[in-house]
Protein backbone atom coordinates (compact mmCIF):
# COMPACT_ATOMS: atom_id res chain seq x y z
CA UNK A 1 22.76 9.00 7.43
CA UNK A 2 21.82 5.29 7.85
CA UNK A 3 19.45 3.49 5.33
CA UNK A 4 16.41 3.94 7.59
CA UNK A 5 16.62 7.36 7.97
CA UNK A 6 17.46 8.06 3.68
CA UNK A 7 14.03 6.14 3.57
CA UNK A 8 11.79 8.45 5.28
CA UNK A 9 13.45 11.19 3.84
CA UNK A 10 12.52 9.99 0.72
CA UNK A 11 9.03 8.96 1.65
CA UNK A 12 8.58 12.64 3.34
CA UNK A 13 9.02 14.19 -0.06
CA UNK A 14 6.47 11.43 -1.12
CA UNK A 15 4.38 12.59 1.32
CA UNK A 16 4.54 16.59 1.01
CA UNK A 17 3.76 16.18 -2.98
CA UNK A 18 0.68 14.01 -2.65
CA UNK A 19 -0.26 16.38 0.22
CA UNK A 20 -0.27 19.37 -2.37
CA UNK A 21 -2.01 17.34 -4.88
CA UNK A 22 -5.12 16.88 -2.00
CA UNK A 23 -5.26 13.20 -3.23
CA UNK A 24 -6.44 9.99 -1.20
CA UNK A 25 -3.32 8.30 -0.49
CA UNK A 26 -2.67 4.53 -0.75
CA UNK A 27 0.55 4.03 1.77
CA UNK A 28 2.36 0.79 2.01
CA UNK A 29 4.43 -0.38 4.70
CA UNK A 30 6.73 -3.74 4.71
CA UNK A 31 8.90 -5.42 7.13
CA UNK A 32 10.02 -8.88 6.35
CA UNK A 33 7.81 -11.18 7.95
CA UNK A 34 4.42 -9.16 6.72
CA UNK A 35 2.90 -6.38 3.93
CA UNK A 36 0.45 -3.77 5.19
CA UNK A 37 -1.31 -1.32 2.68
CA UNK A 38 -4.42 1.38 3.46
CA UNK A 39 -6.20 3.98 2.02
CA UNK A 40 -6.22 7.43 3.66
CA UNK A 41 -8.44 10.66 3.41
CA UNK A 42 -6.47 13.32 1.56
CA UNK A 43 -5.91 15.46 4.68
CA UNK A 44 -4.26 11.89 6.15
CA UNK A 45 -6.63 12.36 9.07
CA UNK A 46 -8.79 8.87 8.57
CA UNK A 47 -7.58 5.14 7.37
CA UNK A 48 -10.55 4.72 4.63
CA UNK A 49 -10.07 0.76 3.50
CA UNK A 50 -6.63 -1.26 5.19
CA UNK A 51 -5.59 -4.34 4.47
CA UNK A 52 -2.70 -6.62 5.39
CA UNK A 53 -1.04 -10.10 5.66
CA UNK A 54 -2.41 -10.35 9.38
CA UNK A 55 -6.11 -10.41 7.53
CA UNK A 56 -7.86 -13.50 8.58
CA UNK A 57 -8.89 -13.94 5.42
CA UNK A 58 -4.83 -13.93 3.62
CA UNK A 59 -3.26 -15.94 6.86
CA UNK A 60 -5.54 -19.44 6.13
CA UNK A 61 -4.49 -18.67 2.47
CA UNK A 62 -1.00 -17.82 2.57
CA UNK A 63 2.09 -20.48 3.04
CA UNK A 64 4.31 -17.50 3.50
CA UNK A 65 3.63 -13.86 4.50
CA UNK A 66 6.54 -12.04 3.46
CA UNK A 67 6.98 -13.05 -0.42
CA UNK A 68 5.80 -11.38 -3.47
CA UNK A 69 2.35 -14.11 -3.77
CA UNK A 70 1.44 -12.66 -0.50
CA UNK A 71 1.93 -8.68 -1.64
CA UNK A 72 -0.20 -9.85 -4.63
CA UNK A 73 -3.08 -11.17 -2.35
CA UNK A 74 -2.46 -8.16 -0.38
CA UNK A 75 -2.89 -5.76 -3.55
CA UNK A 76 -6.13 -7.55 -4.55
CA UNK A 77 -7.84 -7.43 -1.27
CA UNK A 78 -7.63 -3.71 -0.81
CA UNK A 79 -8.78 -3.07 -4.43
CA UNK A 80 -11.48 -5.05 -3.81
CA UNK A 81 -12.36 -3.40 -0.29
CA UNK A 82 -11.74 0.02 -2.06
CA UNK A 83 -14.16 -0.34 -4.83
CA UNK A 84 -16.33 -1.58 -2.11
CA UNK A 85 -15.73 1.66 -0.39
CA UNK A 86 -16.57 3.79 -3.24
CA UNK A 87 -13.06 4.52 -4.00
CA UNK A 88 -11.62 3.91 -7.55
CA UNK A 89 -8.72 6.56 -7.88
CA UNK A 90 -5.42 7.22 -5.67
CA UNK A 91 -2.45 8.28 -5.30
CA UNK A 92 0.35 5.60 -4.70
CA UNK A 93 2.71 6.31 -1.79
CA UNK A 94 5.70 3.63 -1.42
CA UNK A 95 7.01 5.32 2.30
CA UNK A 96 10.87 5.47 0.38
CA UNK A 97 10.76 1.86 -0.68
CA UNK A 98 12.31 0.98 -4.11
CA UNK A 99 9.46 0.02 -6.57
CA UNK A 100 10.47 -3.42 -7.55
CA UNK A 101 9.96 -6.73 -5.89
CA UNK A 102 6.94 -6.90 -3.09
CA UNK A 103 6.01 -2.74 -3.52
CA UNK A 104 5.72 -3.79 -7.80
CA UNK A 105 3.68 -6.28 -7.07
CA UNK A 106 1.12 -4.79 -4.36
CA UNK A 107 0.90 -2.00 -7.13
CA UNK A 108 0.34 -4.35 -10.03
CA UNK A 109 -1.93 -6.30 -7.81
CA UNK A 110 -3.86 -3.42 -6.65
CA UNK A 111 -4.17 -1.87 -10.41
CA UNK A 112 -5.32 -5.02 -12.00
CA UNK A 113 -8.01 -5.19 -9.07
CA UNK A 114 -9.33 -1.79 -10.71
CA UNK A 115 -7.86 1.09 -8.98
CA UNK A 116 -6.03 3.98 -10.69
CA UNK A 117 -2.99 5.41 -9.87
């Protein structure tokens, strides 16, 4: 089993529990040039609020898309277009990735912006 394939296991198990739970999911997705994070219905069927480094709004801001500033800006945008939305409470889904570094701070970002999870 290679490291890409012990992360979606992981995230799969992620998945299935939130899925019982019937909760609006907040899924983030790295690679290591960009961050992407969106909020979907609780049957996983519609993208609700989305928001990533590609944003024309974060690129003029950012010096760098792939650091930890740019998950923060990342994390405060989709709060922002959340409670917009209507939405206040999710549940977090990292897709396998270890909660430290860019995932800690799109969390911390996104919790400080006022969403629960």
């Amino acid at each position: 089993m290679n490291k890409q394939e012990s992360r979606l296991r992981r995230a799969k198990r992620t998945r299935m529990k939130i899925r019982t739970l019937q909760a609006i999911r907040l899924c983030v997705h790295k690679t290591p040039r960009h961050m992407y994070a969106q909020i979907t219905s609780a049957d996983g069927s519609k993208t609700l609020v989305c928001a990533s480094t590609l944003d024309k709004e974060l690129s003029k801001k950012l010096k760098s898309t792939g650091n930890v500033d740019a998950a923060k800006e990342v994390g405060k945008l989709l709060a922002a277009r959340a409670l917009k939305a209507g939405l206040s409470t999710v549940a977090f889904d990292r897709s396998g990735f270890a909660y430290h570094g860019r995932i800690k701070a799109l969390a911390d970002a996104a919790r400080e912006g006022g969403l629960e999870f």
